[in-house]
PDB file of N, CA and C in Angstrom:
ATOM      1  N   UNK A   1       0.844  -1.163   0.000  1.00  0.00           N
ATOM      2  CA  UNK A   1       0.000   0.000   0.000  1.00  0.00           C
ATOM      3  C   UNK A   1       0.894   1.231   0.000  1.00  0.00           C
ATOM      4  N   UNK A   2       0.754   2.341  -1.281  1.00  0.00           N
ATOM      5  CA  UNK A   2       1.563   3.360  -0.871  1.00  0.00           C
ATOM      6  C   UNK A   2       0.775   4.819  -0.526  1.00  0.00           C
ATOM      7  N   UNK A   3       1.352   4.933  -0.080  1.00  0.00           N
ATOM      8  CA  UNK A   3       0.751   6.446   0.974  1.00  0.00           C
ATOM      9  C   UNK A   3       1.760   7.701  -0.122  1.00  0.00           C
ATOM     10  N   UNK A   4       0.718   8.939  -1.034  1.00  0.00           N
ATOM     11  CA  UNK A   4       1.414   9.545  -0.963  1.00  0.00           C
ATOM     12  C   UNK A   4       1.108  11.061   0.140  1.00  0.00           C
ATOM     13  N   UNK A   5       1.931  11.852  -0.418  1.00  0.00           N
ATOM     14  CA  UNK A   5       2.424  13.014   0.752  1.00  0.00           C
ATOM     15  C   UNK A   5       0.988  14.047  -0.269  1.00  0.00           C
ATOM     16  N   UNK A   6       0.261  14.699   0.568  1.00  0.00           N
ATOM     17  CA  UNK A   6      -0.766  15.780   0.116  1.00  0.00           C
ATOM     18  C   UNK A   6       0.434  17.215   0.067  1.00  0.00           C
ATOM     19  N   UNK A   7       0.546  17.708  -1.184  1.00  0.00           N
ATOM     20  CA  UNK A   7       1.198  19.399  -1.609  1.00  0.00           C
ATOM     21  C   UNK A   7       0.666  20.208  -1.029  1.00  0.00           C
ATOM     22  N   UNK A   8      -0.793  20.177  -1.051  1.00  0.00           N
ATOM     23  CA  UNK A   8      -1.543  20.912  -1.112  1.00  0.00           C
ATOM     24  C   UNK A   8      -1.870  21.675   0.253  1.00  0.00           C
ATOM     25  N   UNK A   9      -1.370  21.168   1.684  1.00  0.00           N
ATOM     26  CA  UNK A   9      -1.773  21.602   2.961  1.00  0.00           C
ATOM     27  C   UNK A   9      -0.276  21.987   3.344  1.00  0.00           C
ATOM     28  N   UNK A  10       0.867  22.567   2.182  1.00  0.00           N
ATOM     29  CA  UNK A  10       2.147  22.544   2.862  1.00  0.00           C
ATOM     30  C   UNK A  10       2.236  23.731   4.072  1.00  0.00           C
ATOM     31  N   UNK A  11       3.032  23.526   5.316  1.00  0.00           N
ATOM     32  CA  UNK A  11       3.148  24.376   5.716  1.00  0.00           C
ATOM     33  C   UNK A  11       3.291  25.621   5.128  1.00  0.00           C
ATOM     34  N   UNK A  12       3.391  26.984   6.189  1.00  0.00           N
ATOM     35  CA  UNK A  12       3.835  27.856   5.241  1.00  0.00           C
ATOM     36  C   UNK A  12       4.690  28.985   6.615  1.00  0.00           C
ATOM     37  N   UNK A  13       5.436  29.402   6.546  1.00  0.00           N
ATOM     38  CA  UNK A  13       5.972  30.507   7.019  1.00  0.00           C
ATOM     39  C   UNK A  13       4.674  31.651   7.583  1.00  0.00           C
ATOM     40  N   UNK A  14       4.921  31.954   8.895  1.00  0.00           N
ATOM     41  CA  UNK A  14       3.833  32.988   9.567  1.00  0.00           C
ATOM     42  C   UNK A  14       4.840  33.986  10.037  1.00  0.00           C
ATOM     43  N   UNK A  15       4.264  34.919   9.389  1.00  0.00           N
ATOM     44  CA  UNK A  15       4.998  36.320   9.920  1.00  0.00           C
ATOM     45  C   UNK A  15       4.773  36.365  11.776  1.00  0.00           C
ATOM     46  N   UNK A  16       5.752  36.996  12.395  1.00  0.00           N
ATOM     47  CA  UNK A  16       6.098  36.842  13.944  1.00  0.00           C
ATOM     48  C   UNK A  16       4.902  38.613  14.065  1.00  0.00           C
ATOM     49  N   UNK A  17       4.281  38.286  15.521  1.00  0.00           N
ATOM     50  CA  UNK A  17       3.005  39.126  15.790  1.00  0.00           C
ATOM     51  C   UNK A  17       4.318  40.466  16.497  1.00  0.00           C
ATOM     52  N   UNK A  18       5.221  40.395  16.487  1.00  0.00           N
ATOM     53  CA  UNK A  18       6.645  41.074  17.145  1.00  0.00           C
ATOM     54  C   UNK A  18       8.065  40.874  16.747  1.00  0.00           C
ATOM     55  N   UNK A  19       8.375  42.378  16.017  1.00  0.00           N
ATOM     56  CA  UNK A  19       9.510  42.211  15.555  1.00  0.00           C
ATOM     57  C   UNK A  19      10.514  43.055  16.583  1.00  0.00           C
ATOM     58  N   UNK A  20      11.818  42.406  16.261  1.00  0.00           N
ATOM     59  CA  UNK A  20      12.815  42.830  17.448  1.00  0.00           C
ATOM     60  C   UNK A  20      13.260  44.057  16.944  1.00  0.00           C
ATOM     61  N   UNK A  21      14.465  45.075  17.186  1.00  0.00           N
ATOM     62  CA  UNK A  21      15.446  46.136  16.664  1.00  0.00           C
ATOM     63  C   UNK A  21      16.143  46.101  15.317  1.00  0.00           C
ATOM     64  N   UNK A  22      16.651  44.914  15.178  1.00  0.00           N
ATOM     65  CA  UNK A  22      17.467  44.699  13.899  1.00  0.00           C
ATOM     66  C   UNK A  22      16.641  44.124  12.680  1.00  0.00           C
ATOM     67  N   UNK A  23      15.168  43.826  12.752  1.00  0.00           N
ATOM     68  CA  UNK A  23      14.702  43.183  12.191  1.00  0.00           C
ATOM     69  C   UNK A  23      13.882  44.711  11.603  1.00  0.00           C
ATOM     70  N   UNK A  24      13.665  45.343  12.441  1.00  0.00           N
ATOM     71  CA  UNK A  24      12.311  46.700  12.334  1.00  0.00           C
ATOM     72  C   UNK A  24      14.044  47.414  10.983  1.00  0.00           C
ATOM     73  N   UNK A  25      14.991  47.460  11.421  1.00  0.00           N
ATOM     74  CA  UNK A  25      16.307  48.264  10.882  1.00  0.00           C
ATOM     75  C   UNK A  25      16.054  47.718   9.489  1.00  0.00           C
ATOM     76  N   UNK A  26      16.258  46.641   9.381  1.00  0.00           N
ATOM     77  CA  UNK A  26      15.925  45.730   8.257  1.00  0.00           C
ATOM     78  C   UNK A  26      14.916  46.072   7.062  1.00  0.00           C
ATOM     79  N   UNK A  27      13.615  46.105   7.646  1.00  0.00           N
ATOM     80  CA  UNK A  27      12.318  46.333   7.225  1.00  0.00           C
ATOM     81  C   UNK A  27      12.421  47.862   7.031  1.00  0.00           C
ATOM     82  N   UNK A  28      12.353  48.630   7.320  1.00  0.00           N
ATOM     83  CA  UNK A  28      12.744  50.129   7.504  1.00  0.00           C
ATOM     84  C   UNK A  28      13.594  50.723   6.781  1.00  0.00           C
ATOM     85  N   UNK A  29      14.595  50.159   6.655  1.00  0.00           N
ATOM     86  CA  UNK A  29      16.003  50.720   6.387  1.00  0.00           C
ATOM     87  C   UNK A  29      16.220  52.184   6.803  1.00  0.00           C
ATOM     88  N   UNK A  30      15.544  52.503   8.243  1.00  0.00           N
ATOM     89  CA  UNK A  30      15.954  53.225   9.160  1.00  0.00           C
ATOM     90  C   UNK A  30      17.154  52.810   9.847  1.00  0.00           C
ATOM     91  N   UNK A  31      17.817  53.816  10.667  1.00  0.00           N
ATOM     92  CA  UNK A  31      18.859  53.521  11.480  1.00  0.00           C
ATOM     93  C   UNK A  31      18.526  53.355  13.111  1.00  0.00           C
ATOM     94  N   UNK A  32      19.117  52.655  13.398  1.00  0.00           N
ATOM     95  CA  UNK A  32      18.354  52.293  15.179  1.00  0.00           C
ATOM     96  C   UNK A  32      18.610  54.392  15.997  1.00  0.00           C
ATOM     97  N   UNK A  33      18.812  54.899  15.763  1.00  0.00           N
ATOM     98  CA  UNK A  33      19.201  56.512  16.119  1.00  0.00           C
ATOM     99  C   UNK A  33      17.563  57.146  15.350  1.00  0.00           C
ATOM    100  N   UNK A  34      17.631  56.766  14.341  1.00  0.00           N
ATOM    101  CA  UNK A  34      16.363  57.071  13.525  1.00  0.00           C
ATOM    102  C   UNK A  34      15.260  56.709  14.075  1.00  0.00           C
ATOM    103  N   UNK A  35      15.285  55.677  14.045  1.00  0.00           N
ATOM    104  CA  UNK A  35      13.793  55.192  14.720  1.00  0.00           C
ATOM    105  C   UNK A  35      13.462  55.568  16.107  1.00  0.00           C
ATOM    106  N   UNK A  36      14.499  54.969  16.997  1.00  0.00           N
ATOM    107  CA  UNK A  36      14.315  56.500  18.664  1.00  0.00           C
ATOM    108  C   UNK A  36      13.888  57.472  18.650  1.00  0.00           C
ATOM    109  N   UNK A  37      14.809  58.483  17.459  1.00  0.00           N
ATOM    110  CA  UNK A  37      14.212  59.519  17.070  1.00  0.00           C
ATOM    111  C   UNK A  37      12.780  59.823  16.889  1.00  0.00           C
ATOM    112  N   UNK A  38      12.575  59.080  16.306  1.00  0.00           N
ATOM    113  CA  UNK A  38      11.053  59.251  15.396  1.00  0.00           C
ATOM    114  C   UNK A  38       9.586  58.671  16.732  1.00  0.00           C
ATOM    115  N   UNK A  39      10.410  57.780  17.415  1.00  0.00           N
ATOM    116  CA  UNK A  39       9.403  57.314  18.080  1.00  0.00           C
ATOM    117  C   UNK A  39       8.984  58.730  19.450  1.00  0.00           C
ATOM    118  N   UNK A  40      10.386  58.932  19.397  1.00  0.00           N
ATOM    119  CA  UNK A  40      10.140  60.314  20.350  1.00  0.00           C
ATOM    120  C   UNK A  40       9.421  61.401  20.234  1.00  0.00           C
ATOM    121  N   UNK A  41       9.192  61.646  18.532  1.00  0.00           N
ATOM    122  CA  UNK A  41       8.516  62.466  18.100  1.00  0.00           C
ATOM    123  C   UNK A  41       7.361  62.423  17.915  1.00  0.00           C
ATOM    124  N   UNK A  42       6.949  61.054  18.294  1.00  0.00           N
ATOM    125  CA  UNK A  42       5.552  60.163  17.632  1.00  0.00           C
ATOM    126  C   UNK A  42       5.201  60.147  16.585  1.00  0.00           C
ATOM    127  N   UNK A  43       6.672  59.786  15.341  1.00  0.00           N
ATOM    128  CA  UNK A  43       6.327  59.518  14.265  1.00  0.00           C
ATOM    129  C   UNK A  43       6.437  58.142  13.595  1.00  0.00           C
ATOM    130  N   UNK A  44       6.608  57.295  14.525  1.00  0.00           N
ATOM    131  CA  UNK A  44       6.956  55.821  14.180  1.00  0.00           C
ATOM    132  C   UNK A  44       6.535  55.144  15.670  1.00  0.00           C
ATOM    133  N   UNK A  45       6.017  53.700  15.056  1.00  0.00           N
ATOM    134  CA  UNK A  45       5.213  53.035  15.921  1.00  0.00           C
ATOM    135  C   UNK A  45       5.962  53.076  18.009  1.00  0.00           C
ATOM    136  N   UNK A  46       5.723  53.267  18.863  1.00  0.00           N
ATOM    137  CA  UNK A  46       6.256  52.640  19.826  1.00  0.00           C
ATOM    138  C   UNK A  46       6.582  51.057  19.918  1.00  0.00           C
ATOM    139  N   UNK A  47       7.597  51.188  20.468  1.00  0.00           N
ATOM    140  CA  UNK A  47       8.255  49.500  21.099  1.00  0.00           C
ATOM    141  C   UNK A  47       7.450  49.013  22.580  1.00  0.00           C
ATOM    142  N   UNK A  48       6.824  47.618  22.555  1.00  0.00           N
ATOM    143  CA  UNK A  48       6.248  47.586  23.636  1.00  0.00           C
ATOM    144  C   UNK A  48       6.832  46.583  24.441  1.00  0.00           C
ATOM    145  N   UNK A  49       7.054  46.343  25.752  1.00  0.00           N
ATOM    146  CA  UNK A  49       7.895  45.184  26.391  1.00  0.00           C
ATOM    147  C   UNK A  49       6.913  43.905  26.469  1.00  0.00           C
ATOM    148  N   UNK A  50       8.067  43.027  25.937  1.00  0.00           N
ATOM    149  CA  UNK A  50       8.073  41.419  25.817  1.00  0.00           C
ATOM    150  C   UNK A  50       8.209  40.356  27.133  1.00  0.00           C
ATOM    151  N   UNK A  51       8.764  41.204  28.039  1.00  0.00           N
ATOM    152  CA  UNK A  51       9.030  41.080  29.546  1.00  0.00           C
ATOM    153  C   UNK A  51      10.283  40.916  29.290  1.00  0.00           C
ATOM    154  N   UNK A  52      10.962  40.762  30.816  1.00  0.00           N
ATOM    155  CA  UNK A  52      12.086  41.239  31.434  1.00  0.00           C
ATOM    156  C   UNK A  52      12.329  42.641  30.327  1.00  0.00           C
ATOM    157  N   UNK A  53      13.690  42.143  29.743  1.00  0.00           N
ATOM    158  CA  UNK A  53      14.696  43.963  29.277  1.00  0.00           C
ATOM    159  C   UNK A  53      13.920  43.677  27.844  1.00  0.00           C
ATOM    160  N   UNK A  54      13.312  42.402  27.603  1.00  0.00           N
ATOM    161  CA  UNK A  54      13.214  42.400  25.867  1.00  0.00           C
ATOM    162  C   UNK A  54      12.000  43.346  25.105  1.00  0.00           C
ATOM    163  N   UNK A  55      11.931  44.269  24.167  1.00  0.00           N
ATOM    164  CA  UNK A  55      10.781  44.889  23.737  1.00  0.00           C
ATOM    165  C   UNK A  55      11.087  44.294  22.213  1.00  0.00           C
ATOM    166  N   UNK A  56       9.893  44.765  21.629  1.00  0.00           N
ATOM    167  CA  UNK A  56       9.486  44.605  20.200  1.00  0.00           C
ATOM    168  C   UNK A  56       8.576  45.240  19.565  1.00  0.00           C
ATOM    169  N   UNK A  57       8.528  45.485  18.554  1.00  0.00           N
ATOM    170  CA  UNK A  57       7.182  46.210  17.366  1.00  0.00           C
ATOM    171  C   UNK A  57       6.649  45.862  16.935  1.00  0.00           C
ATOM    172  N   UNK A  58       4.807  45.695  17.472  1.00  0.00           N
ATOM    173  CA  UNK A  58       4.003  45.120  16.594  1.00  0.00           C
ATOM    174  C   UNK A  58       3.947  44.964  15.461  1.00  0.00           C
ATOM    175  N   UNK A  59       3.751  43.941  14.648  1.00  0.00           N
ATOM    176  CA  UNK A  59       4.026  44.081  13.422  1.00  0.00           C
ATOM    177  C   UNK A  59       2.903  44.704  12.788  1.00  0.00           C
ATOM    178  N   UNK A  60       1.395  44.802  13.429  1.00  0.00           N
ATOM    179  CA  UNK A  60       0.671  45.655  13.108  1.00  0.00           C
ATOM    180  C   UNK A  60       0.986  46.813  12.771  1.00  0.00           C
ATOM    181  N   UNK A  61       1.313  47.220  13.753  1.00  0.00           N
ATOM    182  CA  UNK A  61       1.979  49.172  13.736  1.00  0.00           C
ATOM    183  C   UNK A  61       2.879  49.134  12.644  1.00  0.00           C
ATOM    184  N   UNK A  62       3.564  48.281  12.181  1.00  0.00           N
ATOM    185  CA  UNK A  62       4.626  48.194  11.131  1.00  0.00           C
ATOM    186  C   UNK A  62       4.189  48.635   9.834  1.00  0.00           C
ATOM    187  N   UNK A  63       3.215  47.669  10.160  1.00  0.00           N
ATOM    188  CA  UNK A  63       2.090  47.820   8.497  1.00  0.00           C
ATOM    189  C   UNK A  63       1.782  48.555   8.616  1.00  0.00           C
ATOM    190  N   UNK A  64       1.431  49.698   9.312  1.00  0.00           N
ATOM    191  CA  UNK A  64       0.211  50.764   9.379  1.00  0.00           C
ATOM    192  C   UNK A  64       1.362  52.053   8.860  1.00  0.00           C
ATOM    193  N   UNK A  65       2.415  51.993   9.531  1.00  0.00           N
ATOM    194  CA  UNK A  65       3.740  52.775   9.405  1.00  0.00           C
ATOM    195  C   UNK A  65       4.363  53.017   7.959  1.00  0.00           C
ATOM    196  N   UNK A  66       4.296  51.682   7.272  1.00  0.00           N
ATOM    197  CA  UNK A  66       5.143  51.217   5.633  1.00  0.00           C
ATOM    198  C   UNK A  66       3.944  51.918   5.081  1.00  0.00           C
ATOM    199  N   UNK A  67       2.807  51.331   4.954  1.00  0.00           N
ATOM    200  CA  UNK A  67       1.626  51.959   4.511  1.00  0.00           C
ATOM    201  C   UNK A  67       1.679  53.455   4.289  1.00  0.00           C
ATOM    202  N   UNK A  68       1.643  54.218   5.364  1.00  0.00           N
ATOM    203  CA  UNK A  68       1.636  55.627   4.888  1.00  0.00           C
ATOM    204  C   UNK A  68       2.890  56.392   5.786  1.00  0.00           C
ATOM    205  N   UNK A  69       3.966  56.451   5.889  1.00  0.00           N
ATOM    206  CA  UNK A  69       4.960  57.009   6.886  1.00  0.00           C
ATOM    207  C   UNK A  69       4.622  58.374   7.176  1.00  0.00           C
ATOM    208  N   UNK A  70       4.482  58.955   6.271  1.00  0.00           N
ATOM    209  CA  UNK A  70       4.333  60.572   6.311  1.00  0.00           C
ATOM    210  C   UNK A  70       2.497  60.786   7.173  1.00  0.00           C
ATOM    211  N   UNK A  71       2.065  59.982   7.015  1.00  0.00           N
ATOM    212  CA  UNK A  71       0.705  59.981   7.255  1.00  0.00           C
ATOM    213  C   UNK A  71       0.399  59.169   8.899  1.00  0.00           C
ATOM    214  N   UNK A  72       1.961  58.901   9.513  1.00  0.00           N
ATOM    215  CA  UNK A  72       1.337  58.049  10.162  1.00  0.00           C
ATOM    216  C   UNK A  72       0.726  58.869  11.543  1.00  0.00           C
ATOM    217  N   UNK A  73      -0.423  58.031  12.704  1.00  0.00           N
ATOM    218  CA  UNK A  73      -1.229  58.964  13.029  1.00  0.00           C
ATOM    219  C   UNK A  73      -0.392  58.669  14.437  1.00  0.00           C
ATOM    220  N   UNK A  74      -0.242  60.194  14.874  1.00  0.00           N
ATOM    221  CA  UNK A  74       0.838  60.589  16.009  1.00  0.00           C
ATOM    222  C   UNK A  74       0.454  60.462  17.602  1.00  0.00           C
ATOM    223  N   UNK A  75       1.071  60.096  18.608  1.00  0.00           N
ATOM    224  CA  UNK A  75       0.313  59.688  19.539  1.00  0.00           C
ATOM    225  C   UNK A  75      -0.161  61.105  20.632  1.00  0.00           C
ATOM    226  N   UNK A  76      -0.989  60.414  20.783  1.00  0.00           N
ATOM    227  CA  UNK A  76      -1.923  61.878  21.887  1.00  0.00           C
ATOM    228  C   UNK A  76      -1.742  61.817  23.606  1.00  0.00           C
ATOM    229  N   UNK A  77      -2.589  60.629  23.879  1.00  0.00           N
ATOM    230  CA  UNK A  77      -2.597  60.110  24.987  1.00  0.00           C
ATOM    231  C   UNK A  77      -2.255  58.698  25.398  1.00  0.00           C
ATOM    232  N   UNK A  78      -1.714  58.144  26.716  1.00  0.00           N
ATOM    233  CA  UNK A  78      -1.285  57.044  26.769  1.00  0.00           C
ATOM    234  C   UNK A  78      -1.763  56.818  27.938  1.00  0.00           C
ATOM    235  N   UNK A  79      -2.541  55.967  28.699  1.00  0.00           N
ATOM    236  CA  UNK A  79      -2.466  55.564  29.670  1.00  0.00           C
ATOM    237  C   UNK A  79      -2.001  54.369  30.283  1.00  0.00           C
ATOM    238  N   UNK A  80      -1.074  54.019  31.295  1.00  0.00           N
ATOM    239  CA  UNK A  80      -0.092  52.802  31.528  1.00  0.00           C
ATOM    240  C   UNK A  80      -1.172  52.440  32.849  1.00  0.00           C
ATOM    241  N   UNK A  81      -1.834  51.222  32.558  1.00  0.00           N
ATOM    242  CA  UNK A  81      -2.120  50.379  33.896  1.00  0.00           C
ATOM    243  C   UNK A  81      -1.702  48.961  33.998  1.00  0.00           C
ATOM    244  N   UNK A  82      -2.117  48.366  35.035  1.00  0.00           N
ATOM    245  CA  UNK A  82      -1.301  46.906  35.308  1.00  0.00           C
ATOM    246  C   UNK A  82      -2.261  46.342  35.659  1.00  0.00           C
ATOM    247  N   UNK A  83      -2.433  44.900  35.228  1.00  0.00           N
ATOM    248  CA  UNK A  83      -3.283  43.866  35.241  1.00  0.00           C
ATOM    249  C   UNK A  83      -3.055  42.947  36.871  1.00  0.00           C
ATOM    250  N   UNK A  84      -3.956  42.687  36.869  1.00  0.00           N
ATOM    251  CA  UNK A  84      -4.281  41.633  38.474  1.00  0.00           C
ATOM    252  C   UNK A  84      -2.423  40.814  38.167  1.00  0.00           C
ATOM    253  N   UNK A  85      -2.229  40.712  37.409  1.00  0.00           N
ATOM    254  CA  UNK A  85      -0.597  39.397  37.783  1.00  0.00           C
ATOM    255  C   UNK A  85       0.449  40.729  37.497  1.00  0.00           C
ATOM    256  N   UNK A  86       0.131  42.228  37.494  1.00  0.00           N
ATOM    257  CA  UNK A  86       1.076  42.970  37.802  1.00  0.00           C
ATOM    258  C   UNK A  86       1.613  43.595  35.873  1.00  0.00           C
ATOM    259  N   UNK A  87       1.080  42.834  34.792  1.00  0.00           N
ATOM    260  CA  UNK A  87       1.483  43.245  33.872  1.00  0.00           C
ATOM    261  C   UNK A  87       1.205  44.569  33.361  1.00  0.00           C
ATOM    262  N   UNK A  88       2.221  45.483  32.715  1.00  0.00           N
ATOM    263  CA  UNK A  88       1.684  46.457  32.874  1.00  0.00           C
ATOM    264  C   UNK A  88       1.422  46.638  31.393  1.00  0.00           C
ATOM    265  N   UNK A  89      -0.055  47.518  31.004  1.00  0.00           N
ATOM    266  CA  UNK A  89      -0.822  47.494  29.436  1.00  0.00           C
ATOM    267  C   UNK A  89      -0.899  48.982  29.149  1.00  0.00           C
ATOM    268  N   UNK A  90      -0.223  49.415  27.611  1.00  0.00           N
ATOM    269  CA  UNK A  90      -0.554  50.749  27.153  1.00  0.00           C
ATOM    270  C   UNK A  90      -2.081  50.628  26.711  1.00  0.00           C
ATOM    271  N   UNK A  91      -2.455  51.812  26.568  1.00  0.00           N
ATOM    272  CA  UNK A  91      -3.951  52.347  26.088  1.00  0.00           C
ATOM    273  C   UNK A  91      -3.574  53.507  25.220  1.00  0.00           C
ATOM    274  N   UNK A  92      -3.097  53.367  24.066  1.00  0.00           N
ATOM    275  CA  UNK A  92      -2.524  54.307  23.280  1.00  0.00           C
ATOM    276  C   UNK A  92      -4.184  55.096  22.544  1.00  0.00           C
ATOM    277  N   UNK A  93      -3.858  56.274  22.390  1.00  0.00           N
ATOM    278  CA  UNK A  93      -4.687  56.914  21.068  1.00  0.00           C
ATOM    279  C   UNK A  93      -4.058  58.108  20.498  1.00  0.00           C
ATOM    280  N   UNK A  94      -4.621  58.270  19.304  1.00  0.00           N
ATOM    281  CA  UNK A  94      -3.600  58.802  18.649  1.00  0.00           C
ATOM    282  C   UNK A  94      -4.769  60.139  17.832  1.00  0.00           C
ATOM    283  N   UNK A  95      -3.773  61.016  17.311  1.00  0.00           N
ATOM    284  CA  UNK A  95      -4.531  61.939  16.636  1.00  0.00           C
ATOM    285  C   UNK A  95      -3.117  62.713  15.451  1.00  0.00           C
ATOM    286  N   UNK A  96      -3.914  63.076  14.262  1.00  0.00           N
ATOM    287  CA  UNK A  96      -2.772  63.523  13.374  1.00  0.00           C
ATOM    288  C   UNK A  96      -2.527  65.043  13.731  1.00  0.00           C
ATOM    289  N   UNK A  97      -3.092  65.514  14.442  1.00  0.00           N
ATOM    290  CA  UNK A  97      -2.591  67.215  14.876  1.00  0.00           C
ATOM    291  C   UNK A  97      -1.725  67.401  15.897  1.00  0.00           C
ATOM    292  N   UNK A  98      -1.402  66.385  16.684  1.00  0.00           N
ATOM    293  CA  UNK A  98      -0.856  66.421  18.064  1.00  0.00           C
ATOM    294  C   UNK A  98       0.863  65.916  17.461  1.00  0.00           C
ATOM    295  N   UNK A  99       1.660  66.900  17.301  1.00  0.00           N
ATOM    296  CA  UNK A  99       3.188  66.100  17.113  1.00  0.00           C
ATOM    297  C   UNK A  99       3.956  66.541  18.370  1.00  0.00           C
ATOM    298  N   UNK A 100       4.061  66.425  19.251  1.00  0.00           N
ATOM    299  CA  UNK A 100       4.593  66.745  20.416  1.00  0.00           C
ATOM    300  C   UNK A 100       4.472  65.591  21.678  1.00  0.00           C
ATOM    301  N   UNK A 101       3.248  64.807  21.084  1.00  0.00           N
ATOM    302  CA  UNK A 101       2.793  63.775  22.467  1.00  0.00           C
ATOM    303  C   UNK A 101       3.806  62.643  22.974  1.00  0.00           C
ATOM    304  N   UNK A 102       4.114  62.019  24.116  1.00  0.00           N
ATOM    305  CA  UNK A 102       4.497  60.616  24.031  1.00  0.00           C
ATOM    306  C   UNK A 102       3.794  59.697  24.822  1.00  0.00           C
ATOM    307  N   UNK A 103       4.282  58.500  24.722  1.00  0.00           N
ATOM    308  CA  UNK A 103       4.341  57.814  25.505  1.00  0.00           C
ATOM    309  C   UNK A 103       5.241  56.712  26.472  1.00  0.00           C
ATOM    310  N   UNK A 104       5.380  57.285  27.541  1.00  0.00           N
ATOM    311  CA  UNK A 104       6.745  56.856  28.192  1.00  0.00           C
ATOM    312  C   UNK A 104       6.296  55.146  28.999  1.00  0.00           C
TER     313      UNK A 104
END
């Protein structure tokens, strides 16, 4: 009896829901000075922590960023609270008139 192999269900490569520093450098072809920059200004996505020292960039925000850079929408308000096991969650919103805002 031979068994063959189905093509048709091949795996496939899934983009990661969080990209690291060198990977955003990569994608960007910003400079890690650049992108600080920009995030300071609230013109490029914030980095959010992964726990302990590690952070990363949604890859959402990424897309939203490549999509329109010049257009992207700048942050306003942030509120930082912490969940019952202590994690702590941004509440970002954003508005395109506000270039001065952050979120720390």
């Amino acid at each position: 009896m031979s068994h063959s192999q189905d093509t048709t269900t091949a795996p496939s490569e899934t983009e990661p829901a969080f990209y690291r520093l060198a990977d955003v450098i990569r994608i960007t072809a910003l400079s890690r000075s650049s992108i600080y920059r920009r995030v300071a200004a609230g013109e490029f996505p914030p980095q959010v922590s992964l726990g302990g020292r590690a952070t990363g960039w949604r890859r959402a925000a990424l897309e939203e960023w490549i999509s329109d850079p010049s257009g992207f929408r700048l942050l306003v308000k942030c509120d930082v609270k912490r969940t019952s096991s202590g994690a702590r969650v941004r509440h970002v919103s954003s508005d395109p008139g506000n270039r001065h805002a952050r979120c720390d």
